[in-house]
N, C-alpha and C. Protein backbone atom coordinates (compact mmCIF):
# COMPACT_ATOMS: atom_id res chain seq x y z
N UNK A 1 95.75 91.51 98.75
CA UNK A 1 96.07 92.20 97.53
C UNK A 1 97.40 91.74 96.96
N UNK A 2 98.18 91.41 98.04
CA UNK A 2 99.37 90.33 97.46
C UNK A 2 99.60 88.71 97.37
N UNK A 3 98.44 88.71 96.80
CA UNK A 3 98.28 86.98 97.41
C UNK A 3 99.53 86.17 96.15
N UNK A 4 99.41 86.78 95.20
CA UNK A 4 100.21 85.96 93.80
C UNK A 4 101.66 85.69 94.65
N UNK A 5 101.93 87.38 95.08
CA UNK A 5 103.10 87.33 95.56
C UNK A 5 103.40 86.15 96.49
N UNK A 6 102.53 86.26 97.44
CA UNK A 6 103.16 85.99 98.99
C UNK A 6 102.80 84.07 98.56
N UNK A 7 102.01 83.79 98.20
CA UNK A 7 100.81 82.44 98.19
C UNK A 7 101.85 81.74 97.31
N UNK A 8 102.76 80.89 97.60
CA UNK A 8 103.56 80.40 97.19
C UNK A 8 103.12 78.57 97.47
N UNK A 9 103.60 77.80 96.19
CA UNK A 9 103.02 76.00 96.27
C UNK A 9 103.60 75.92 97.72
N UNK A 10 104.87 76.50 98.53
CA UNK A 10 105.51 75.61 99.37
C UNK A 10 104.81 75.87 100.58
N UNK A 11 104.61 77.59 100.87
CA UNK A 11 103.38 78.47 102.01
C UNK A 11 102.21 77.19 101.69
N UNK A 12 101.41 76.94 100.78
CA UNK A 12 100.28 76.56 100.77
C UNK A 12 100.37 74.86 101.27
N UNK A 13 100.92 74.82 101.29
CA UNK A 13 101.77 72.98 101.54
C UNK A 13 101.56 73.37 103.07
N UNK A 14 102.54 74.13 103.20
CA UNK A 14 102.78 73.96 104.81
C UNK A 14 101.08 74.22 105.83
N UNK A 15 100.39 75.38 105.06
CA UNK A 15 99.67 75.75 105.68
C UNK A 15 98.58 74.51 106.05
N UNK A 16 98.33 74.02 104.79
CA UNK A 16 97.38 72.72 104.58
C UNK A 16 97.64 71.71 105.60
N UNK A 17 98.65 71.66 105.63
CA UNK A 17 99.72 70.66 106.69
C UNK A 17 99.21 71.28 107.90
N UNK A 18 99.76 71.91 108.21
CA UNK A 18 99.52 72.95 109.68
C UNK A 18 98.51 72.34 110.21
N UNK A 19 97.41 72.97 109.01
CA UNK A 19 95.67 72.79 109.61
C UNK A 19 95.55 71.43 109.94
N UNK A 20 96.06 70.57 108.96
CA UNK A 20 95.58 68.88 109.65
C UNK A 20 96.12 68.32 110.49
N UNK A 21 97.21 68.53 111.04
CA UNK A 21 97.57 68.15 111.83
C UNK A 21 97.38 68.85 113.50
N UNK A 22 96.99 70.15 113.16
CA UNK A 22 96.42 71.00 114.25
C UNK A 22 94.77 70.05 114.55
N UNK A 23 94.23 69.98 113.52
CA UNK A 23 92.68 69.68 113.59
C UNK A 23 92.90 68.10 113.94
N UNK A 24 93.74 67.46 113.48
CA UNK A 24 93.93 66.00 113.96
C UNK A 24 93.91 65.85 115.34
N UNK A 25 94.98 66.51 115.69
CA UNK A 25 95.03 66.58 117.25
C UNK A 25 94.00 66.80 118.34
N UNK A 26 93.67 68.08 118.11
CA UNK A 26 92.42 68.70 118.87
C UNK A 26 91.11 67.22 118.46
N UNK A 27 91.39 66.92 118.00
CA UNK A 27 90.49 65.90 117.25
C UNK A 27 90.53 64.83 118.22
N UNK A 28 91.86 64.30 118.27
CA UNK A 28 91.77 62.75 118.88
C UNK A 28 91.80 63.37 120.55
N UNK A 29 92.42 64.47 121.08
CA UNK A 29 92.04 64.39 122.12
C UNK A 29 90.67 64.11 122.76
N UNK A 30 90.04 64.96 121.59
CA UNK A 30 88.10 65.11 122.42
C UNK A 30 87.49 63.77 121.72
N UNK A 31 88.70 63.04 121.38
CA UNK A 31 87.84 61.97 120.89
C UNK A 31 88.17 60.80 122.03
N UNK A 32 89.33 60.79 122.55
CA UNK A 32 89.70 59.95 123.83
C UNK A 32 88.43 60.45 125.18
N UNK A 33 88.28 61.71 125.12
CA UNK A 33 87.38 62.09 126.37
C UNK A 33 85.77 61.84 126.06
N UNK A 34 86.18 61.49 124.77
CA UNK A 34 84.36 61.21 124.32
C UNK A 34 84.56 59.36 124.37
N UNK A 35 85.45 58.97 124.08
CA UNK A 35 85.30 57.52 124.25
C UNK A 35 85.19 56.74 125.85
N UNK A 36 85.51 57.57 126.45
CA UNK A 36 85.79 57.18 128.40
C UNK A 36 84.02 57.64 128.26
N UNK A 37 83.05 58.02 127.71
CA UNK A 37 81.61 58.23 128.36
C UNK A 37 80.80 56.97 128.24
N UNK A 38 79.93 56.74 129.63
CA UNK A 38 79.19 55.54 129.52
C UNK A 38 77.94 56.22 129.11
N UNK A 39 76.92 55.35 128.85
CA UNK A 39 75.59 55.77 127.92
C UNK A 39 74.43 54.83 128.85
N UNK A 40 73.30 55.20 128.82
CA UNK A 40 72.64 54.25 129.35
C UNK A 40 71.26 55.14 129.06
N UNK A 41 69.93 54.23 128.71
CA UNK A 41 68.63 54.72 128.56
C UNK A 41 68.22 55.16 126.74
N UNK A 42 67.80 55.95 126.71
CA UNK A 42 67.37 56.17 125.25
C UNK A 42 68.43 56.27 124.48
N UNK A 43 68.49 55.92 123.22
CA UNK A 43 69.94 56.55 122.66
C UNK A 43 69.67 57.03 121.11
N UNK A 44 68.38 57.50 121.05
CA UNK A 44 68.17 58.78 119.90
C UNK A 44 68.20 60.02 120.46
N UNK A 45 69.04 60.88 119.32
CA UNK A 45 69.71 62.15 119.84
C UNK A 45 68.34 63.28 118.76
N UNK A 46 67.96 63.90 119.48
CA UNK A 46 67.04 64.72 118.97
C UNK A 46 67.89 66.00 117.89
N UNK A 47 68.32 65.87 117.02
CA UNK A 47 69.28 66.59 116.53
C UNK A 47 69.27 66.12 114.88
N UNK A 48 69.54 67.71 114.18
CA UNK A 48 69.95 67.09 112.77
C UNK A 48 71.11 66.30 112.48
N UNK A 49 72.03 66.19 113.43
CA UNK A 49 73.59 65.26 113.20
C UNK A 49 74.18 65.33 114.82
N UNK A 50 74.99 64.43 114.80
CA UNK A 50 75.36 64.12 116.38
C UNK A 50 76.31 64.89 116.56
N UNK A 51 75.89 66.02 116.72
CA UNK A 51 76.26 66.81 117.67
C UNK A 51 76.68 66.76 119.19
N UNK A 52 77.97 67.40 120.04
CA UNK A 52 78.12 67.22 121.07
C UNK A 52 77.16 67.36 122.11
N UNK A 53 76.64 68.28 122.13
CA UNK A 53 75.67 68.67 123.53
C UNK A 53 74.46 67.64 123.44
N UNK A 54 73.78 67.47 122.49
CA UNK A 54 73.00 66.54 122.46
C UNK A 54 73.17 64.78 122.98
N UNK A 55 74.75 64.75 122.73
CA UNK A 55 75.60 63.36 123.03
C UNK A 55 75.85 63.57 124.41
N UNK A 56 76.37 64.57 124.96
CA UNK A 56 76.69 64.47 126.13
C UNK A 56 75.70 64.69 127.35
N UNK A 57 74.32 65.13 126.61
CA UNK A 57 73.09 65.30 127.92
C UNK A 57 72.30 63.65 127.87
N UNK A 58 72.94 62.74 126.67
CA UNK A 58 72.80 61.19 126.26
C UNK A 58 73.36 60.10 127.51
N UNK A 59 74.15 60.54 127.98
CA UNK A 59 75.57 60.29 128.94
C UNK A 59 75.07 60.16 130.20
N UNK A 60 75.47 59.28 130.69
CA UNK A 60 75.39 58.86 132.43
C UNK A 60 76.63 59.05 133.04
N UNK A 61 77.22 59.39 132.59
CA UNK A 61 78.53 59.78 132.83
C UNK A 61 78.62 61.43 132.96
N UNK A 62 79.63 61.69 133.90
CA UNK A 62 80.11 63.59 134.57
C UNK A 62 80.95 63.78 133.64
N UNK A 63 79.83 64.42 132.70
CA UNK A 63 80.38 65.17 131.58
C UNK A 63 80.95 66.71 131.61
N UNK A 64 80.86 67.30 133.10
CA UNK A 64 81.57 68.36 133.47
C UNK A 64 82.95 68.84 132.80
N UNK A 65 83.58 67.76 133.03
CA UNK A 65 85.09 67.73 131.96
C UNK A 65 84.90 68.32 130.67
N UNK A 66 84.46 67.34 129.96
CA UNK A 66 83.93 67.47 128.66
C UNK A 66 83.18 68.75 128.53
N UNK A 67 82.67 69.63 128.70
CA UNK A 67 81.75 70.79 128.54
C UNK A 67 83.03 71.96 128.41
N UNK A 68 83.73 71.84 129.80
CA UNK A 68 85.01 73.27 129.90
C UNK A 68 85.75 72.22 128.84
N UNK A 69 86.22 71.43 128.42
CA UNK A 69 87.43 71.02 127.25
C UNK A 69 86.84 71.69 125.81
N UNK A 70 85.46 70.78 125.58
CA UNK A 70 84.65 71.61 124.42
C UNK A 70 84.49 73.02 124.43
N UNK A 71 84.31 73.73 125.21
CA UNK A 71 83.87 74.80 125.52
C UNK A 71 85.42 75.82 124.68
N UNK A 72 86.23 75.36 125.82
CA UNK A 72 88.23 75.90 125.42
C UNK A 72 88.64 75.26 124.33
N UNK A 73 88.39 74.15 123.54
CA UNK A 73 89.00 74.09 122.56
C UNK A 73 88.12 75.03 121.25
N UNK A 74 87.00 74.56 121.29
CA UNK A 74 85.77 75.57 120.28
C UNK A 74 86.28 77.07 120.39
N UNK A 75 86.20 77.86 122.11
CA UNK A 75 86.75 79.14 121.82
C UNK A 75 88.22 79.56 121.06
N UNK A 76 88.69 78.79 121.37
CA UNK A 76 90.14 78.85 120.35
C UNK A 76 90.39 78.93 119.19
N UNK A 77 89.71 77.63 118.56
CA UNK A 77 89.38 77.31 116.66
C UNK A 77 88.87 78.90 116.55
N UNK A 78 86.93 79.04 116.93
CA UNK A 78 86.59 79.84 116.21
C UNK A 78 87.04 81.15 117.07
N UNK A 79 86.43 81.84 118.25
CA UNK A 79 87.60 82.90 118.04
C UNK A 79 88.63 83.38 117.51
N UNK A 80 89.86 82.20 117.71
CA UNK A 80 90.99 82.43 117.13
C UNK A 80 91.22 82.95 115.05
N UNK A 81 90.20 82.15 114.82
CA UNK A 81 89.96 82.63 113.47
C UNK A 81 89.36 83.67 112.91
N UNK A 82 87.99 83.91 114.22
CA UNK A 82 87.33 85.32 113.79
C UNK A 82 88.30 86.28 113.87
N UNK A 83 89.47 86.76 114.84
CA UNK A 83 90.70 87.46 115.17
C UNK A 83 91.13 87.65 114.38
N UNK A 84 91.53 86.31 113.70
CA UNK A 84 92.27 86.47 112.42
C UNK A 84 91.52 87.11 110.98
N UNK A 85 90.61 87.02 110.76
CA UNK A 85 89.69 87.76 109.83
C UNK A 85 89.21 89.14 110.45
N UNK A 86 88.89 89.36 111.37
CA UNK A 86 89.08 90.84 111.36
C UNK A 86 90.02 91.62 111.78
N UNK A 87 91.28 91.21 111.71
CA UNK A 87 92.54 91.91 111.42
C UNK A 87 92.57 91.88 109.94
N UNK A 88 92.69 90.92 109.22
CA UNK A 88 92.52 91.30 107.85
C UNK A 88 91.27 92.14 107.48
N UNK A 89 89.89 92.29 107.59
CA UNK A 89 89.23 92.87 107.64
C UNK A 89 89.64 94.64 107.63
N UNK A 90 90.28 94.88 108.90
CA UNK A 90 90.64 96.56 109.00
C UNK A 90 92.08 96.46 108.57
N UNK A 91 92.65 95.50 107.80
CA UNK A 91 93.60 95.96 106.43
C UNK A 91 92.79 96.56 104.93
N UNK A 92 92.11 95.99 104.96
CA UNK A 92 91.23 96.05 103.77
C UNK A 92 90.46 96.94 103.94
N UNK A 93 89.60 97.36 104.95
CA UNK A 93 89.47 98.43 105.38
C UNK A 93 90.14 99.79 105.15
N UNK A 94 91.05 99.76 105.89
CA UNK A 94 92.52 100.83 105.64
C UNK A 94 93.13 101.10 104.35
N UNK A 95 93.09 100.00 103.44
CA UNK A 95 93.37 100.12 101.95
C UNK A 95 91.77 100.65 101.43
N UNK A 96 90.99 100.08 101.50
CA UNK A 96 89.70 100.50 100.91
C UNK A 96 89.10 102.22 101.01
N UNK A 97 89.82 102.49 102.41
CA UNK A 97 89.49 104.03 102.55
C UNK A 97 90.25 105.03 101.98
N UNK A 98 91.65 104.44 101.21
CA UNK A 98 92.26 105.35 101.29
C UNK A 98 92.56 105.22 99.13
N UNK A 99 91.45 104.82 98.98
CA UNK A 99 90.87 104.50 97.71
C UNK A 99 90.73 105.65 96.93
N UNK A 100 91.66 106.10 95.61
CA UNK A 100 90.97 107.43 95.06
C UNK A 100 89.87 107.91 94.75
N UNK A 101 88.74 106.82 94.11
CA UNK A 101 87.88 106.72 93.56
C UNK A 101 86.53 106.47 94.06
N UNK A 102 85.50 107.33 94.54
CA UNK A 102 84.50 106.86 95.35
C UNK A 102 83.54 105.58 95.05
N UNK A 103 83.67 105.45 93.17
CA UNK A 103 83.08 104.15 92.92
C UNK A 103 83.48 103.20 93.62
N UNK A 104 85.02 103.25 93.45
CA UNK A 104 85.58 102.14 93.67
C UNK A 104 85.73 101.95 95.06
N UNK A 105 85.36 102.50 95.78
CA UNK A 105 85.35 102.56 97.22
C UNK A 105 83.82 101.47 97.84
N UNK A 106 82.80 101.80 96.85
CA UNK A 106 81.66 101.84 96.71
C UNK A 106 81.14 100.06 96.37
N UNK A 107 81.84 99.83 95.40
CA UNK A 107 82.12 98.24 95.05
C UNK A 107 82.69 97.64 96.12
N UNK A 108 83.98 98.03 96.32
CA UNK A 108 85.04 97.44 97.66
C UNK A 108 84.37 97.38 99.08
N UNK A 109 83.09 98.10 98.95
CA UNK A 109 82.61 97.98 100.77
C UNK A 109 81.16 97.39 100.54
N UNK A 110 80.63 96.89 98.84
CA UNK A 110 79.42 95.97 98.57
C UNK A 110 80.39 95.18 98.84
N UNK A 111 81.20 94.04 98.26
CA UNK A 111 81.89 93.14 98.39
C UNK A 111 81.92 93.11 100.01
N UNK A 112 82.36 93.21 100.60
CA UNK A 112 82.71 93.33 101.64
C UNK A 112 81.55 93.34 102.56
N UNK A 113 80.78 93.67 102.60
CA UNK A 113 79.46 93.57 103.41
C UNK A 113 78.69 92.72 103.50
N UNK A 114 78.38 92.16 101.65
CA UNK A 114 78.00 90.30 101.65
C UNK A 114 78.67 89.82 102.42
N UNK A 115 79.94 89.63 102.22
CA UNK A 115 80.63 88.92 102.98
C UNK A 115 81.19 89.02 104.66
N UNK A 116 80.88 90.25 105.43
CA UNK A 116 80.67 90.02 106.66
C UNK A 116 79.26 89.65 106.99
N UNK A 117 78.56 90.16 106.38
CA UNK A 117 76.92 89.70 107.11
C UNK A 117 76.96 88.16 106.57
N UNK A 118 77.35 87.18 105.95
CA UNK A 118 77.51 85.46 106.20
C UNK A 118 78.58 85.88 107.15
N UNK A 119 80.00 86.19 107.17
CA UNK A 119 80.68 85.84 108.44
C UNK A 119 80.06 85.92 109.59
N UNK A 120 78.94 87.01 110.31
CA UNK A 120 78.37 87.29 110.96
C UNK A 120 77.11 86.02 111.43
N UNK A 121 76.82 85.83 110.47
CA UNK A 121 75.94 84.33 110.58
C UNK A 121 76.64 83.13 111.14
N UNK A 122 77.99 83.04 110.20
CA UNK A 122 78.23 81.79 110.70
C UNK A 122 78.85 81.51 111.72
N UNK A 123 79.81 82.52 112.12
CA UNK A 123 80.34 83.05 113.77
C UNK A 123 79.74 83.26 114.61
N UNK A 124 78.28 83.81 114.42
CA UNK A 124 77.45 84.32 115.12
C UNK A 124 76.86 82.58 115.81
N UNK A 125 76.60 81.89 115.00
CA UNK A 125 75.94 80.90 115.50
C UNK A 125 76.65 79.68 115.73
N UNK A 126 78.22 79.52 115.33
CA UNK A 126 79.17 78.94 115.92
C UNK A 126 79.44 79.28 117.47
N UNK A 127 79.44 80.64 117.56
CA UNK A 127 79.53 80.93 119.39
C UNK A 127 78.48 80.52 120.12
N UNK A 128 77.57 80.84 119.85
CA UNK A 128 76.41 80.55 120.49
C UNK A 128 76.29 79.31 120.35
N UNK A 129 76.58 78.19 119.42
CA UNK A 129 76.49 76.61 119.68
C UNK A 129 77.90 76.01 120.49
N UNK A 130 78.77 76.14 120.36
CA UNK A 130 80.31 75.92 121.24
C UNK A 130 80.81 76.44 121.51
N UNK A 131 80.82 77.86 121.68
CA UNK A 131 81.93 78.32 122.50
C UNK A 131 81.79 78.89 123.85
N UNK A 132 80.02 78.69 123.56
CA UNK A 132 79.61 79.23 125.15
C UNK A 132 79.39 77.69 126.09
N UNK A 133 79.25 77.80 127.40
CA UNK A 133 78.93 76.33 127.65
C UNK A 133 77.80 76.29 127.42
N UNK A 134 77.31 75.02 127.14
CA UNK A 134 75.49 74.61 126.83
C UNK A 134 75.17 73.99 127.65
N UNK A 135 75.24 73.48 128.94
CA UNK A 135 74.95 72.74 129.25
C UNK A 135 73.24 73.48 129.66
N UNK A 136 72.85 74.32 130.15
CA UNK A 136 71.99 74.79 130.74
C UNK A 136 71.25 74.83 129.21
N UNK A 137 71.19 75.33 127.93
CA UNK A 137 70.43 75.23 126.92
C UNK A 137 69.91 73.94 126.69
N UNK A 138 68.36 74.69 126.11
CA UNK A 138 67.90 73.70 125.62
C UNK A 138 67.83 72.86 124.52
N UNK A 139 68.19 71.39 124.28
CA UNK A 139 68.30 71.21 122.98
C UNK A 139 67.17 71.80 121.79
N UNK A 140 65.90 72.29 121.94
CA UNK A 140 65.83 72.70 121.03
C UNK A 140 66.01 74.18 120.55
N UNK A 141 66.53 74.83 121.71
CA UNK A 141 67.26 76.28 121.29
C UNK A 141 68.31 75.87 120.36
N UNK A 142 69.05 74.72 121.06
CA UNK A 142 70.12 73.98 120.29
C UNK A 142 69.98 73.50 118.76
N UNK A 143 69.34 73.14 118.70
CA UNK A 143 68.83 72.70 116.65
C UNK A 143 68.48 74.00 116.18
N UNK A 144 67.64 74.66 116.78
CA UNK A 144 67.36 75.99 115.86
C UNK A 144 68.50 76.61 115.53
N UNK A 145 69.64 76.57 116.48
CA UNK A 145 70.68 77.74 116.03
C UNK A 145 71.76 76.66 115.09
N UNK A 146 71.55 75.23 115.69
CA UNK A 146 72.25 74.03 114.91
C UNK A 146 71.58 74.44 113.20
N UNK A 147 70.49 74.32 112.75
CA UNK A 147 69.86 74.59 111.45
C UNK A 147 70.09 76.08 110.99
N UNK A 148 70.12 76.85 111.55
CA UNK A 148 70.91 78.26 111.07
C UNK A 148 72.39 78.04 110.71
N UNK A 149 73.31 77.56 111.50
CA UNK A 149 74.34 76.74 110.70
C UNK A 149 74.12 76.65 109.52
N UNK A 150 73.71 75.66 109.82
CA UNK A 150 74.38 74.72 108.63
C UNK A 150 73.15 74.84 107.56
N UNK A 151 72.57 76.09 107.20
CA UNK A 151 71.38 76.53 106.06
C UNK A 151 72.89 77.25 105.85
């Protein structure tokens, strides 16, 4: 509700910054532990896009590592962000209830409901694709919840 205020060119600089260089990182690490994997035998990945789990059940290589790294860095990103949205969530909440107007209460919790039931989708099926381990799933449990994504 104070975004004019607070949302300043220099905040938005930094933040932008933040993220890429946070996401860079996390990036090249799992990209060094994905480059040490040897491959051997078929090498079509049954998948709408190359996806990890699909790459790493590809692998002749003890991808054990790789599963708990993916596993802890994924819970971090998205947890860490769902956290962060539903703390804002029961701000808005807390302002929304304490609303004079029952219309306007009424609008403020439609808004708000579109928009957790997609958060709910796309969190919902972000955990269930990385943040749990997969190794035991099956890839095609894996595409179905991969194509709920990303619809």
């Amino acid at each position: 509700l104070h975004y004019a205020a607070i949302m300043k060119q220099q905040l938005c600089t930094r933040l932008v910054g933040a993220g890429w260089v946070i996401g860079f990182t996390l990036s090249s690490y799992h990209l060094v532990l994905l480059s040490k994997l040897t491959f051997c035998g078929p090498n079509k990945i049954q998948h709408f896009f190359c996806d990890n789990s699909p790459l790493f059940k590809l692998s002749c290589s003890d991808t054990s590592l790789l599963w708990k790294a993916d596993s802890i860095l994924i819970s971090f990103v998205v947890l860490g962000s769902l956290c962060l949205i539903l703390v804002s969530y029961m701000c808005i909440f807390h302002c929304i209830l304490h609303m004079p107007a029952a219309s306007g209460r009424k609008k403020a919790f439609a808004t708000c409901s579109s928009h957790l039931t997609a958060l709910a989708i796309v969190y919902g099926s972000c955990i269930v694709l990385y943040a749990q381990p997969s190794e035991g799933v099956s890839l095609e449990t894996n595409t179905v919840v991969a194509l709920l994504n990303t619809v």
